[in-house]
N, C-alpha and C. Protein backbone atom coordinates (compact mmCIF):
# COMPACT_ATOMS: atom_id res chain seq x y z
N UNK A 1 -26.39 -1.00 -14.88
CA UNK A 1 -25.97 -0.10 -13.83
C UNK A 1 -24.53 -0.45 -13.43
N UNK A 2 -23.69 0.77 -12.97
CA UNK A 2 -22.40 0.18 -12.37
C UNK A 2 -22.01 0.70 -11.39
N UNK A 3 -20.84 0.16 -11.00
CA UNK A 3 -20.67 0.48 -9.27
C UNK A 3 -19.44 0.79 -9.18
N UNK A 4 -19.04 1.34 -8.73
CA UNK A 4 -17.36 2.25 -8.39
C UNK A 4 -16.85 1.17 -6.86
N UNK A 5 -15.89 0.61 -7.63
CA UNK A 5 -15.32 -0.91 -6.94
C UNK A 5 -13.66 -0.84 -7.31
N UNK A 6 -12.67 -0.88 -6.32
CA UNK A 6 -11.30 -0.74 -6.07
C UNK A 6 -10.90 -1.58 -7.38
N UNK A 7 -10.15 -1.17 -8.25
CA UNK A 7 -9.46 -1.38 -9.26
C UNK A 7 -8.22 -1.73 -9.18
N UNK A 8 -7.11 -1.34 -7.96
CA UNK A 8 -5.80 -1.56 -7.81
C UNK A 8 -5.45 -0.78 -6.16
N UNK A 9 -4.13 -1.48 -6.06
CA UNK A 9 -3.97 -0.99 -4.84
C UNK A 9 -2.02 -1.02 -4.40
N UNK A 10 -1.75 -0.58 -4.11
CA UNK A 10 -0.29 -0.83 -3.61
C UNK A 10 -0.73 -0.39 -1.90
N UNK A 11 -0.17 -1.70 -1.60
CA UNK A 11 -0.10 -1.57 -0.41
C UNK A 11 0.39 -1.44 0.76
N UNK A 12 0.65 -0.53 1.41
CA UNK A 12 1.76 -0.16 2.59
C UNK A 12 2.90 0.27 1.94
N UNK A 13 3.27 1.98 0.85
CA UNK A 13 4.16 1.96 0.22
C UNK A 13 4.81 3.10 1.42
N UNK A 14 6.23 3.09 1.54
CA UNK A 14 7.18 3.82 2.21
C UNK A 14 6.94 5.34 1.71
N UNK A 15 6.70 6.40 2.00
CA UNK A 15 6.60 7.75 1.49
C UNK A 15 8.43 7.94 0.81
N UNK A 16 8.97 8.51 0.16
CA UNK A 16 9.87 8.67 0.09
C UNK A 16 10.84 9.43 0.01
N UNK A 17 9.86 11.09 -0.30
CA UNK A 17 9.76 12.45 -0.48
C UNK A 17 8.35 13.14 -0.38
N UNK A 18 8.13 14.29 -0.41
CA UNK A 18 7.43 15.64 -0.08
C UNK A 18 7.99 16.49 -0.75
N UNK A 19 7.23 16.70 -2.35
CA UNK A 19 8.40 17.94 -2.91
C UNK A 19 6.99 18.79 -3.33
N UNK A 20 6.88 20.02 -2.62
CA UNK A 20 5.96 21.03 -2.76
C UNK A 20 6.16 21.98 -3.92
N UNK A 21 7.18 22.24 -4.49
CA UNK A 21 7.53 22.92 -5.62
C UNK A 21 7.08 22.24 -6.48
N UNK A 22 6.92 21.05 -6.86
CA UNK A 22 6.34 20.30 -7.76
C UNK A 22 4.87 20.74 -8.53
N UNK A 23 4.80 20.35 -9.72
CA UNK A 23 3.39 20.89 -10.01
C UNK A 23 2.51 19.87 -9.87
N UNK A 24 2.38 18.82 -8.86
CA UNK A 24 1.50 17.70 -8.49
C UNK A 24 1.42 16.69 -9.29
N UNK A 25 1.07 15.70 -8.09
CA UNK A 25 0.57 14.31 -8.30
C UNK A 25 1.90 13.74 -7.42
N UNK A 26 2.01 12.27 -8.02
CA UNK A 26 2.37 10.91 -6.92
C UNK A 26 3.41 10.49 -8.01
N UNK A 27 4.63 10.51 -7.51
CA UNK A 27 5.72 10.03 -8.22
C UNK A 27 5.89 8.19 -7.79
N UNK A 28 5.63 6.99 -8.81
CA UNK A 28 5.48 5.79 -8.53
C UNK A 28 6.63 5.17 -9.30
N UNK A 29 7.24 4.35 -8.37
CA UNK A 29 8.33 3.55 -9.19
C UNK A 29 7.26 2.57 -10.61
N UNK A 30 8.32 2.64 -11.93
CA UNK A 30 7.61 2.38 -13.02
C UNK A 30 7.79 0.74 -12.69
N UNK A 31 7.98 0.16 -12.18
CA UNK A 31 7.69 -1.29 -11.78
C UNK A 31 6.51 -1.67 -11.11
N UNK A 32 6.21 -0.53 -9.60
CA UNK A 32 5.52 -0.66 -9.01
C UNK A 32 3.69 -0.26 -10.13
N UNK A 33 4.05 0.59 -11.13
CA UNK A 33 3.08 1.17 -11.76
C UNK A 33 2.34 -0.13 -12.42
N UNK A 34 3.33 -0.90 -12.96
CA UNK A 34 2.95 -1.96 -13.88
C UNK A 34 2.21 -2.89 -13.33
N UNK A 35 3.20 -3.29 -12.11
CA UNK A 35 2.43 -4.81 -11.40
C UNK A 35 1.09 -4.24 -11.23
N UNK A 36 0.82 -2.87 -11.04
CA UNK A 36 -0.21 -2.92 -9.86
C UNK A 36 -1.62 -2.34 -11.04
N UNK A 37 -1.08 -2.56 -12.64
CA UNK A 37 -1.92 -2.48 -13.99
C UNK A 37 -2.74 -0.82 -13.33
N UNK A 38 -1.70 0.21 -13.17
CA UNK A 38 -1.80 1.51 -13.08
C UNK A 38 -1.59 2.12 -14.26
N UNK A 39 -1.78 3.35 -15.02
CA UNK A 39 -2.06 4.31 -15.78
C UNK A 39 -1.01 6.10 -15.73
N UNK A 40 -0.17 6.46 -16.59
CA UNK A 40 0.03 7.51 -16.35
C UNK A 40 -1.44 8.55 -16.36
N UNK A 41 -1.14 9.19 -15.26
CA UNK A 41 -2.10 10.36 -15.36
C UNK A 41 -3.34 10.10 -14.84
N UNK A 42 -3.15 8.31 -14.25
CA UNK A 42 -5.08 8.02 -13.54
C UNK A 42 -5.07 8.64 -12.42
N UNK A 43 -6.18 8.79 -12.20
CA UNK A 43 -6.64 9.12 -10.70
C UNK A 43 -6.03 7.79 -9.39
N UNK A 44 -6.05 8.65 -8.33
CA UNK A 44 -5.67 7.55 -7.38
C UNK A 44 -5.93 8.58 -6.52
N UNK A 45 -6.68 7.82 -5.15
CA UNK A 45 -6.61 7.96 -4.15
C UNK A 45 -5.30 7.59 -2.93
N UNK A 46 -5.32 8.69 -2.14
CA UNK A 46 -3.94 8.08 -1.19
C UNK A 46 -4.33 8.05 0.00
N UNK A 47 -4.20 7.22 0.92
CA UNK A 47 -4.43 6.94 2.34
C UNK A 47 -3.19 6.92 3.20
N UNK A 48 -2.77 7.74 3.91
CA UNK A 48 -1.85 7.97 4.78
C UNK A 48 -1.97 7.14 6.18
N UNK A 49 -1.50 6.39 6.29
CA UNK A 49 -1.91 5.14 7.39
C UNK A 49 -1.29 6.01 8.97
N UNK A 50 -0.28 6.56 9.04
CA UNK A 50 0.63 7.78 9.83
C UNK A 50 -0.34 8.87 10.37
N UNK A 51 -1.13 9.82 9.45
CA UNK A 51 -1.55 10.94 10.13
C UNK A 51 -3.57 10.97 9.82
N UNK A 52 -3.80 9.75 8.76
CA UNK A 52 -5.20 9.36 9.00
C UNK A 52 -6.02 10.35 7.35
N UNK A 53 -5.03 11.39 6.45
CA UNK A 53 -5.19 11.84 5.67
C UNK A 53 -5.47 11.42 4.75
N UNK A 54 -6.65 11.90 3.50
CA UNK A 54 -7.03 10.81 2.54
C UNK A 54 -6.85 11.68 1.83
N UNK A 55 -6.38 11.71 0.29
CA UNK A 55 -6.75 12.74 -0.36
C UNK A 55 -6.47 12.28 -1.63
N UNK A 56 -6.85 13.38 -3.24
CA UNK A 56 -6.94 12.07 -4.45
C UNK A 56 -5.37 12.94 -5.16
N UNK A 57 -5.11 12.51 -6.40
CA UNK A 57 -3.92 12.96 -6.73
C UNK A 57 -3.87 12.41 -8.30
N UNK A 58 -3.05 12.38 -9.04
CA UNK A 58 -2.76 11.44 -10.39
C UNK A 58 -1.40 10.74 -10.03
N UNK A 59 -0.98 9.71 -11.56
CA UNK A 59 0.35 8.57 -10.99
C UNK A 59 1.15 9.63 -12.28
N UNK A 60 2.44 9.74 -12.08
CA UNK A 60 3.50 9.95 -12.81
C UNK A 60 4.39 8.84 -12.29
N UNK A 61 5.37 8.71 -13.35
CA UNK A 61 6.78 7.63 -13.46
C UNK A 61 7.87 8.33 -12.54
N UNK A 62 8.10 7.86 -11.55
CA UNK A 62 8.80 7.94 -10.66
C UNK A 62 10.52 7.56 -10.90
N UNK A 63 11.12 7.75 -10.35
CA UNK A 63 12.84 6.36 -10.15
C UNK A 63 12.27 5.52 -9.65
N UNK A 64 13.70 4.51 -9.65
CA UNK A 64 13.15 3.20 -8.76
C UNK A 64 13.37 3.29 -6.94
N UNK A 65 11.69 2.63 -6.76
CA UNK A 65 12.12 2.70 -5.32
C UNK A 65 11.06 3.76 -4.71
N UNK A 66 10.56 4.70 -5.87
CA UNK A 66 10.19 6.37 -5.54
C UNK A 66 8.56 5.88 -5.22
N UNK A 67 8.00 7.06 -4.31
CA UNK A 67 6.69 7.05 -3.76
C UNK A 67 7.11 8.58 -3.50
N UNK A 68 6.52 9.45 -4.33
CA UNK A 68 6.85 10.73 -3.78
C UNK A 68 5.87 11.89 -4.05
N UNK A 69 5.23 12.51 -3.15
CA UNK A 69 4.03 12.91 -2.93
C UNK A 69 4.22 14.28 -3.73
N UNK A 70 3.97 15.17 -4.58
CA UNK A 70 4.27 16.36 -5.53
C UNK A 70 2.80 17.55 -5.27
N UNK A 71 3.46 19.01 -4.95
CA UNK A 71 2.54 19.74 -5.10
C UNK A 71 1.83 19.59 -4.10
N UNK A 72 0.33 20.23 -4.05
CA UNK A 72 -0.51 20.06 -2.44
C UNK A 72 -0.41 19.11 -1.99
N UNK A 73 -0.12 17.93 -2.55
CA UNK A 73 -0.33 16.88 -2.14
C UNK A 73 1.29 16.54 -1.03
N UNK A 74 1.87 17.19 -1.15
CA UNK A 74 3.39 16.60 -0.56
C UNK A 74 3.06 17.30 0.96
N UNK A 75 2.11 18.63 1.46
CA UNK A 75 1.53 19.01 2.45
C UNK A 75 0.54 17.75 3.67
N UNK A 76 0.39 16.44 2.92
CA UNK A 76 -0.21 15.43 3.29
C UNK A 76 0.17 14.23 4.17
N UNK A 77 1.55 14.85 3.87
CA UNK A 77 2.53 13.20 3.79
C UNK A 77 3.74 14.07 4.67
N UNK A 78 4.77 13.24 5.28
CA UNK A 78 5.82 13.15 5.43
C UNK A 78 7.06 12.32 4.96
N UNK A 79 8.03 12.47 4.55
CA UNK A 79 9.45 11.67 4.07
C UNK A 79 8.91 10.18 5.09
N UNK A 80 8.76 8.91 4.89
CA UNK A 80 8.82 8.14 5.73
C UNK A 80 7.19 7.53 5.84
N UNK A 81 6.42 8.50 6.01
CA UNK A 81 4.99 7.84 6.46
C UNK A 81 4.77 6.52 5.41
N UNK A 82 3.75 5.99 5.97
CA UNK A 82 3.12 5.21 5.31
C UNK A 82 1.65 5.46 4.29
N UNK A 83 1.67 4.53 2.81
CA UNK A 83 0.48 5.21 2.36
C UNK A 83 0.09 4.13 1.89
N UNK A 84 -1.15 3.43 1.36
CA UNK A 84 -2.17 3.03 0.54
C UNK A 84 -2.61 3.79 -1.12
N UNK A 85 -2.43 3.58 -1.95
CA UNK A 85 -2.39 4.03 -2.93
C UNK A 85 -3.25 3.10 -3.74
N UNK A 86 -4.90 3.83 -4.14
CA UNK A 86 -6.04 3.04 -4.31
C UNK A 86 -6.58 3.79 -5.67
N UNK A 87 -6.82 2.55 -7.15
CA UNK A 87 -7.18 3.35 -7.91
C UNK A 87 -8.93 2.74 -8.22
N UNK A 88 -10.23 3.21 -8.80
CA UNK A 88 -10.70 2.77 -9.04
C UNK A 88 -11.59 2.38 -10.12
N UNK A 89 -12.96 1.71 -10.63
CA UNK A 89 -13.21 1.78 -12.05
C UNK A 89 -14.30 1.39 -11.66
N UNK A 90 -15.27 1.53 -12.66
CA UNK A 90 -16.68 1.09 -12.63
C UNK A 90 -17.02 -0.05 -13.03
N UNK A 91 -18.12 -0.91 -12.09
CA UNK A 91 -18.17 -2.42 -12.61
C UNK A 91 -18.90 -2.52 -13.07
N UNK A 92 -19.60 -3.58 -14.33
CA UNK A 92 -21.16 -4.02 -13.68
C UNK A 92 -21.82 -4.20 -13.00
N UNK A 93 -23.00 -3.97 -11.94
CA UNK A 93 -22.81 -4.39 -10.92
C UNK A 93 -23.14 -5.70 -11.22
N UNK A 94 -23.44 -6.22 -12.04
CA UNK A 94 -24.14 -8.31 -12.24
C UNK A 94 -22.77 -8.53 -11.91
N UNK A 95 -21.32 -8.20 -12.29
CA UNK A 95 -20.07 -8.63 -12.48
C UNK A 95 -19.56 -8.23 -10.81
N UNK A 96 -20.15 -7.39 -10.26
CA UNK A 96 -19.51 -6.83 -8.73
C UNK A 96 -19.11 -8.10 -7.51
N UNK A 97 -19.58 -8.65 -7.85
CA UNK A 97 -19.67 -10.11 -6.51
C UNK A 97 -18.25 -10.55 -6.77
N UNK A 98 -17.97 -11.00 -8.54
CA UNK A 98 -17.01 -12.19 -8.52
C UNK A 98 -15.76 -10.74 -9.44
N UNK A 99 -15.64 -9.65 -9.11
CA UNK A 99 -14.61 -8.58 -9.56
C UNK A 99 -13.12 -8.81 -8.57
N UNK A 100 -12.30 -8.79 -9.48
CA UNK A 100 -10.92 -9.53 -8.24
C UNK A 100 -10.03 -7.97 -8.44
N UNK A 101 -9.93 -7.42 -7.72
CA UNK A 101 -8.92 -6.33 -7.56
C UNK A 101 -7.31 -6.59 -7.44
N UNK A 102 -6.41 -5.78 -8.17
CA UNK A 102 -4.87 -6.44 -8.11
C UNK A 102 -4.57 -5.39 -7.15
N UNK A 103 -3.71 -6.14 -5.83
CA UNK A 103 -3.45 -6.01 -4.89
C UNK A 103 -1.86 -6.18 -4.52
N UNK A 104 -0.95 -5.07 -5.01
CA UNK A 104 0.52 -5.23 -4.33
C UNK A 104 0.67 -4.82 -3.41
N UNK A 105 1.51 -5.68 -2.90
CA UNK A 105 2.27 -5.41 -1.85
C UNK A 105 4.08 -5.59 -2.17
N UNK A 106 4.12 -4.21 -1.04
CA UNK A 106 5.95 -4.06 -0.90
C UNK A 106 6.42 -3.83 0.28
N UNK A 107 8.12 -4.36 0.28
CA UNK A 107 8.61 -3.60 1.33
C UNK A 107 8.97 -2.90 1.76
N UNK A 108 9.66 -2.09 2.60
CA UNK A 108 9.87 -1.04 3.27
C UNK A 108 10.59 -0.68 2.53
N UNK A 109 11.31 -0.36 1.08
CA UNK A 109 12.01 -0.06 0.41
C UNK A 109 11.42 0.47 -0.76
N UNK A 110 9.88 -0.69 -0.97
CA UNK A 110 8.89 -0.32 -2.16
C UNK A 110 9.43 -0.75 -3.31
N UNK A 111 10.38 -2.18 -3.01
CA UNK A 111 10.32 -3.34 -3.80
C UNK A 111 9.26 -4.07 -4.18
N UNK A 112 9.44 -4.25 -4.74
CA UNK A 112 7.52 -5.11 -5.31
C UNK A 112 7.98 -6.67 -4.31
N UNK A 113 6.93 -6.98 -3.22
CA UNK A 113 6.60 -8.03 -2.87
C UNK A 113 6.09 -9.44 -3.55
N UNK A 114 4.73 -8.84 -3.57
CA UNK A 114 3.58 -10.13 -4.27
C UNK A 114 2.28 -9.46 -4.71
N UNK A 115 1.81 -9.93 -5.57
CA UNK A 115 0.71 -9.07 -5.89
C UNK A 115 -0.54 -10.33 -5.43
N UNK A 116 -1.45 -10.31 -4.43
CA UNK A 116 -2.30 -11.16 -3.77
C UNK A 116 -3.62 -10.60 -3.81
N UNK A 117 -4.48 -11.65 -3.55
CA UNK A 117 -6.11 -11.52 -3.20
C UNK A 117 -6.26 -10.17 -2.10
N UNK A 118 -7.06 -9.21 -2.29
CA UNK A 118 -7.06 -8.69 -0.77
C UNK A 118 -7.84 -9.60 -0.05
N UNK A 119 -7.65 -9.63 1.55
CA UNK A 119 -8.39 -10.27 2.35
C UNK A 119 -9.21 -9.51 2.64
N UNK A 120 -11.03 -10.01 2.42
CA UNK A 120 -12.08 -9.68 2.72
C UNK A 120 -12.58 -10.25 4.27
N UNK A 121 -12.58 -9.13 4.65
CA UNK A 121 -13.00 -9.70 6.46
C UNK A 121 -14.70 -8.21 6.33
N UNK A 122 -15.40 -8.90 6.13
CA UNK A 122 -16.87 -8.99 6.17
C UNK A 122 -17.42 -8.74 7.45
N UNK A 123 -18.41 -8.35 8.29
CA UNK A 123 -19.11 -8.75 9.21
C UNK A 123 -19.60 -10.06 9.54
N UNK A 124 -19.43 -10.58 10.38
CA UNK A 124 -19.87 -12.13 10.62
C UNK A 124 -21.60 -12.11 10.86
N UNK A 125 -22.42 -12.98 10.48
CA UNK A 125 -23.54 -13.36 10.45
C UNK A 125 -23.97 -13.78 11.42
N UNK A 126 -24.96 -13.77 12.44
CA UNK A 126 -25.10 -14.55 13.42
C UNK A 126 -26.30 -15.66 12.44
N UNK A 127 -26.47 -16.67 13.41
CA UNK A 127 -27.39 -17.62 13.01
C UNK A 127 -28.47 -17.43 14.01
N UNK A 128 -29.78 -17.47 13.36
CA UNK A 128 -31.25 -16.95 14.19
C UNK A 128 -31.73 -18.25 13.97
């Protein structure tokens, strides 16, 4: 059996454009594509941290620097907001416990930071 478990993530990327004439998808700097072991043409989910909007899209090769929302999808976003950009894949689930997701992070420019563990903050357990 398998389980649909976060595969990649860029995290907190700068929006950088909104181009509605576009025939869609998510324009990604080709640096940012690599670290973050992304795919032309995969699926990705986008999380707009700014207006609370989720919606799915594909990755195209961007310039450097670029996060740029194309087609319905540029209706989502504003020049500036902030987004989450989440791709995913199916696990085993026997393999689901110890599955490590690659996790970039950048700065406000959408320079590649560090690519890190995400932090898992769980519900705490009480003791009975």
């Amino acid at each position: 059996m398998k389980i649909n478990m976060m595969y990649s993530k860029i995290h907190r990327a700068t929006v950088t454009n909104a181009d509605l004439n576009y025939e869609g998808s998510v324009s990604i700097d080709k640096t940012l594509i690599k670290r973050a072991k992304l795919y032309l043409n995969q699926k990705v989910d986008i999380l707009n941290c700014n207006n609370g909007a989720r919606f799915s899209t594909y990755v195209i090769e961007g310039k450097k620097g670029e996060v740029c929302l194309n087609g319905a999808a540029a209706r989502h976003v504003q020049k500036g907001d902030i987004v989450i950009i989440v791709a995913y894949a199916s696990v085993d689930i026997a393999d689901a416990s110890s599955h490590k997701p690659t996790v970039v992070f950048v700065n406000e420019k959408n320079e590649y930071k560090e690519t890190r563990a995400e932090i898992q903050k769980g519900p705490k357990m009480r003791k009975r």
